[in-house]
N, C-alpha and C. Protein backbone atom coordinates (compact mmCIF):
# COMPACT_ATOMS: atom_id res chain seq x y z
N UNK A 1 32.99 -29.37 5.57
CA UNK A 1 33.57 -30.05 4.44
C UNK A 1 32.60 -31.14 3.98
N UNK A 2 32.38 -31.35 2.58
CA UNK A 2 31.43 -32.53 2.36
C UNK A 2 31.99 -33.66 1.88
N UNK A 3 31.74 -34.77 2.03
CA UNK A 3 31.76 -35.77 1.69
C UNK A 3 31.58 -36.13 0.19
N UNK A 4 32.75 -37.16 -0.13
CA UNK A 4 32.18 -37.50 -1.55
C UNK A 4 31.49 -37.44 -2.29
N UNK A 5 30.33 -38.28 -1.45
CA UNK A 5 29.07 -39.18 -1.63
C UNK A 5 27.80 -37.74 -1.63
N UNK A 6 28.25 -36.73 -1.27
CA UNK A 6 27.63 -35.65 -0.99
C UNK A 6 27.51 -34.30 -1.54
N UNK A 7 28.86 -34.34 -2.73
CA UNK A 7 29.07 -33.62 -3.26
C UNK A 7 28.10 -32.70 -4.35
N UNK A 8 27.15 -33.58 -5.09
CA UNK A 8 26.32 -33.32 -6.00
C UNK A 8 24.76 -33.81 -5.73
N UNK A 9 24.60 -33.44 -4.23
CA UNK A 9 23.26 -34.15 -4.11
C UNK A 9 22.41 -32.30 -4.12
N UNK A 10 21.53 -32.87 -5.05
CA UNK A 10 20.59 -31.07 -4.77
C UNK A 10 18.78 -31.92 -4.52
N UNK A 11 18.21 -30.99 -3.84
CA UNK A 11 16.71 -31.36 -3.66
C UNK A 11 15.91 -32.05 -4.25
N UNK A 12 15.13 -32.49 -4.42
CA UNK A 12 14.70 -33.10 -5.54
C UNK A 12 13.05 -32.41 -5.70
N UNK A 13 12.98 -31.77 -6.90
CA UNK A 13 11.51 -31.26 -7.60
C UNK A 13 11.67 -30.06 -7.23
N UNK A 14 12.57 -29.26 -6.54
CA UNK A 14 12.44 -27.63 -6.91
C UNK A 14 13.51 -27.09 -7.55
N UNK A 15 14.47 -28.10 -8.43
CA UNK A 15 15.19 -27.38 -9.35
C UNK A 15 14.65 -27.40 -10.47
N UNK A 16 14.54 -26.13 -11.41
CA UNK A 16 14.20 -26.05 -12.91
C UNK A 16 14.92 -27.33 -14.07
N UNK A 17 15.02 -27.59 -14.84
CA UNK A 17 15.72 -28.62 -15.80
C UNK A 17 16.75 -27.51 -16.44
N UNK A 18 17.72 -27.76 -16.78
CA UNK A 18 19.03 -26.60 -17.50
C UNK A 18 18.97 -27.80 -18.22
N UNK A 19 18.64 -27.40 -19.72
CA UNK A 19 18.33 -28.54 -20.61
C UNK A 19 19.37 -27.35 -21.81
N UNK A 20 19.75 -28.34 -22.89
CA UNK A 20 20.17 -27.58 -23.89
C UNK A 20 19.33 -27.15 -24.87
N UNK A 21 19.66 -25.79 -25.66
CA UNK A 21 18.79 -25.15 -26.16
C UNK A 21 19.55 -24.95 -27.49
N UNK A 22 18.44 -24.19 -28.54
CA UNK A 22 19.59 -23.32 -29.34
C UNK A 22 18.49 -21.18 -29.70
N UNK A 23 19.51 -20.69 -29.36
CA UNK A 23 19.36 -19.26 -29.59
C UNK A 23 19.38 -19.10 -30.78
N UNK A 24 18.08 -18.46 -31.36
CA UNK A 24 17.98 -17.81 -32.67
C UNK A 24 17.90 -16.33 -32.65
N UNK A 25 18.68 -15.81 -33.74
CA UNK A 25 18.67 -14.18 -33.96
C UNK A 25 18.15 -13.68 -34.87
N UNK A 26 17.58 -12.49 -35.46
CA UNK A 26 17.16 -12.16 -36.55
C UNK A 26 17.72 -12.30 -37.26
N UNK A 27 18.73 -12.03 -37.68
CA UNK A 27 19.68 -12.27 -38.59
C UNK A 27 19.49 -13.77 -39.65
N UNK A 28 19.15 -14.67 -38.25
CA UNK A 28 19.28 -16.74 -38.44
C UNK A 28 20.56 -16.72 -38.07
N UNK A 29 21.29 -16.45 -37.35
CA UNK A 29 22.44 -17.25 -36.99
C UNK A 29 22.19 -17.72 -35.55
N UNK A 30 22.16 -19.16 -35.63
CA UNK A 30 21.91 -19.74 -34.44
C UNK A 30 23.28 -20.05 -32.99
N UNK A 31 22.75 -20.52 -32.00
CA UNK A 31 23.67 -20.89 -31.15
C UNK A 31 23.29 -21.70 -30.23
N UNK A 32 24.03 -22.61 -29.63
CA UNK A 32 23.50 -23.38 -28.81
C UNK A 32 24.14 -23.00 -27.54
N UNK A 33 23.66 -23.38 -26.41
CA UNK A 33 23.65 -22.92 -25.16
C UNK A 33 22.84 -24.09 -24.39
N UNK A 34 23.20 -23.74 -22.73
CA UNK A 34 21.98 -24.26 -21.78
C UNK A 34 21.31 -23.18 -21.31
N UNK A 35 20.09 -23.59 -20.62
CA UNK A 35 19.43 -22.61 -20.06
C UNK A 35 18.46 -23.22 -19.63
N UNK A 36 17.32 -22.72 -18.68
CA UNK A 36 16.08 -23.35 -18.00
C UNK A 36 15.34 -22.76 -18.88
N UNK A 37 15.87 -21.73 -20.19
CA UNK A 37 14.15 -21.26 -20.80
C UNK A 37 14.10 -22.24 -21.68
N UNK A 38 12.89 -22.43 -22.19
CA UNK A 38 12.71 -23.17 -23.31
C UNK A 38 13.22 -23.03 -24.71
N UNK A 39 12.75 -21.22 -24.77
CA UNK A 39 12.99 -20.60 -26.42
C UNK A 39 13.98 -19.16 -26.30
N UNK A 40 15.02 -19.03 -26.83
CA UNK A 40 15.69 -17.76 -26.82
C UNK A 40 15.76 -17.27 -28.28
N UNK A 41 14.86 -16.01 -27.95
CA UNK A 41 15.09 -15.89 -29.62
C UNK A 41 15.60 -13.93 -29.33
N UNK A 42 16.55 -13.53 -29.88
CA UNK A 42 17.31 -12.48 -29.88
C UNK A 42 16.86 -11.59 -31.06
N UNK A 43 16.86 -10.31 -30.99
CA UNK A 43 17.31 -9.82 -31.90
C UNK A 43 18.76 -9.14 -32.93
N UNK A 44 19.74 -9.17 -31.82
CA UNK A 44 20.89 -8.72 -32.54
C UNK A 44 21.86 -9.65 -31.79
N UNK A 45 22.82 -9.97 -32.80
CA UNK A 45 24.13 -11.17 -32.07
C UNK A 45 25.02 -10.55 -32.39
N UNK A 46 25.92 -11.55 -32.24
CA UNK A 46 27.43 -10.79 -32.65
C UNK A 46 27.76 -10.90 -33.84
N UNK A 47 26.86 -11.46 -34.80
CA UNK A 47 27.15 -11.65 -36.41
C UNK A 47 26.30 -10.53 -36.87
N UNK A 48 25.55 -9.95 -36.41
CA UNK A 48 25.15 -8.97 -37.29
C UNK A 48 25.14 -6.98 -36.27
N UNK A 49 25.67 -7.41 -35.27
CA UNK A 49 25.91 -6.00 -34.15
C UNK A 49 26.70 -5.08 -34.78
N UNK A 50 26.70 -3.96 -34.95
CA UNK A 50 27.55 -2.88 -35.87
C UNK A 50 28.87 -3.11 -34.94
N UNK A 51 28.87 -3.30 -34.11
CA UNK A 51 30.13 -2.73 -33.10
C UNK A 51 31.13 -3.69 -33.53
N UNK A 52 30.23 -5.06 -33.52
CA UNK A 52 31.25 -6.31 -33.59
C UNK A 52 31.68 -6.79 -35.33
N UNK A 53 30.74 -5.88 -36.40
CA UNK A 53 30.91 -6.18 -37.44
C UNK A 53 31.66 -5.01 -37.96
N UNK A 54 32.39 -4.14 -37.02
CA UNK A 54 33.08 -2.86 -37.87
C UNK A 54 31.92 -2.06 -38.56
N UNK A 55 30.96 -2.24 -38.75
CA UNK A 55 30.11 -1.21 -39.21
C UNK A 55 29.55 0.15 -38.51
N UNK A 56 29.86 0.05 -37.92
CA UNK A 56 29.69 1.05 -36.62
C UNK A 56 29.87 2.30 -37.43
N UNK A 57 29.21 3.20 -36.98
CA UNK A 57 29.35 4.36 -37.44
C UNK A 57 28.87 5.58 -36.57
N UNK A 58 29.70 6.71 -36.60
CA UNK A 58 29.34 7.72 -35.89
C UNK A 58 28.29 8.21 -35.81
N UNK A 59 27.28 8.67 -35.46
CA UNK A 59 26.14 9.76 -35.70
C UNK A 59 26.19 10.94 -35.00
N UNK A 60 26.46 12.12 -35.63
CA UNK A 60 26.49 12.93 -35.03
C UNK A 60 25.45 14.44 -35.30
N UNK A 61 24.60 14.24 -34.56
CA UNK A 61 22.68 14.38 -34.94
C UNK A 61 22.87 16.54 -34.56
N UNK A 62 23.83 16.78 -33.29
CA UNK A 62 23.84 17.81 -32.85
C UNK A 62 24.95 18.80 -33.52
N UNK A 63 25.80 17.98 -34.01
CA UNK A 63 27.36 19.20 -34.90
C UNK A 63 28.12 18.73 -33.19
N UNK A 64 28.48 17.91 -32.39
CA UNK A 64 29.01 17.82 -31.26
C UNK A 64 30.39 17.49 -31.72
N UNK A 65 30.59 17.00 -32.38
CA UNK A 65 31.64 16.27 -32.95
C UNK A 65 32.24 17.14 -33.21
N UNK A 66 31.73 17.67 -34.17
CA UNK A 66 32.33 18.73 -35.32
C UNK A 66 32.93 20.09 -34.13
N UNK A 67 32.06 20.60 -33.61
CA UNK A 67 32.69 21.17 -32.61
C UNK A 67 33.47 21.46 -31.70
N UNK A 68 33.70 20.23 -31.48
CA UNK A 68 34.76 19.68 -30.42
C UNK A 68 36.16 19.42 -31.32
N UNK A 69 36.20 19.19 -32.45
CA UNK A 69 37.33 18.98 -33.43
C UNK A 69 38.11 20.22 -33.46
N UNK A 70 36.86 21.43 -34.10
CA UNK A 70 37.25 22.86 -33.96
C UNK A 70 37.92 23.23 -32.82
N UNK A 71 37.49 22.73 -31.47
CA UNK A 71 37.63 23.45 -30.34
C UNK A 71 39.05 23.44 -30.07
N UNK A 72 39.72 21.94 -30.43
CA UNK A 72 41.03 21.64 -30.09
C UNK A 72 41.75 21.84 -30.97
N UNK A 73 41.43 21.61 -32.27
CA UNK A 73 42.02 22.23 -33.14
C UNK A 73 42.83 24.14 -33.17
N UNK A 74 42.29 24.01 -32.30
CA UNK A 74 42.45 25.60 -32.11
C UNK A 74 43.98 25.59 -31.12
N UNK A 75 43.37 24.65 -29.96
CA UNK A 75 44.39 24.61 -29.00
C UNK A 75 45.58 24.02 -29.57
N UNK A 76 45.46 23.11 -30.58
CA UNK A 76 46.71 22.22 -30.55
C UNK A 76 47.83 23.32 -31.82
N UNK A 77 46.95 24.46 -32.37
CA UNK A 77 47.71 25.18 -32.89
C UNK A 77 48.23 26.41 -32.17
N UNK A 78 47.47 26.60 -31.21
CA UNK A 78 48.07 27.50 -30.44
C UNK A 78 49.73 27.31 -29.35
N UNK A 79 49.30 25.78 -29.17
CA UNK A 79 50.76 25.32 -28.05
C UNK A 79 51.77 24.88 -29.13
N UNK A 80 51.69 24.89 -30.67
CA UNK A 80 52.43 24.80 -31.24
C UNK A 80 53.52 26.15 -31.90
């Protein structure tokens, strides 16, 4: 168990600095954060990510999709 007085003592000169920063994205939408790096620079955030902006969109490069629609389509008229 530690002591009060003991609670927050860490080494001294082999911890990094966790200094505050701010994260830039391509986009420019910034953020602030801590971190020991100096520079965070991103390319995709959550302001411009398809997933998180609803833009998302299917690609379907092989007909996989399409196939698989057919496939059940078939079944769900058959158990009907």
């Amino acid at each position: 168990m530690l002591t009060k007085d003991k609670e927050n003592v860490v080494k001294a000169g082999i911890h990094p600095k966790y200094e505050e920063l701010t994260v830039t994205c391509a986009c420019g939408a910034k953020y602030k954060t801590r971190s020991t790096n100096k520079v965070i620079a991103v390319e995709i955030c959550s302001n411009c990510h398809p997933f998180f902006t609803g833009k998302q969109k299917l690609v379907d490069t092989a007909g996989r999709v399409e196939r698989f629609r057919r496939k059940y389509e078939k079944v769900a008229k058959k158990s009907n």
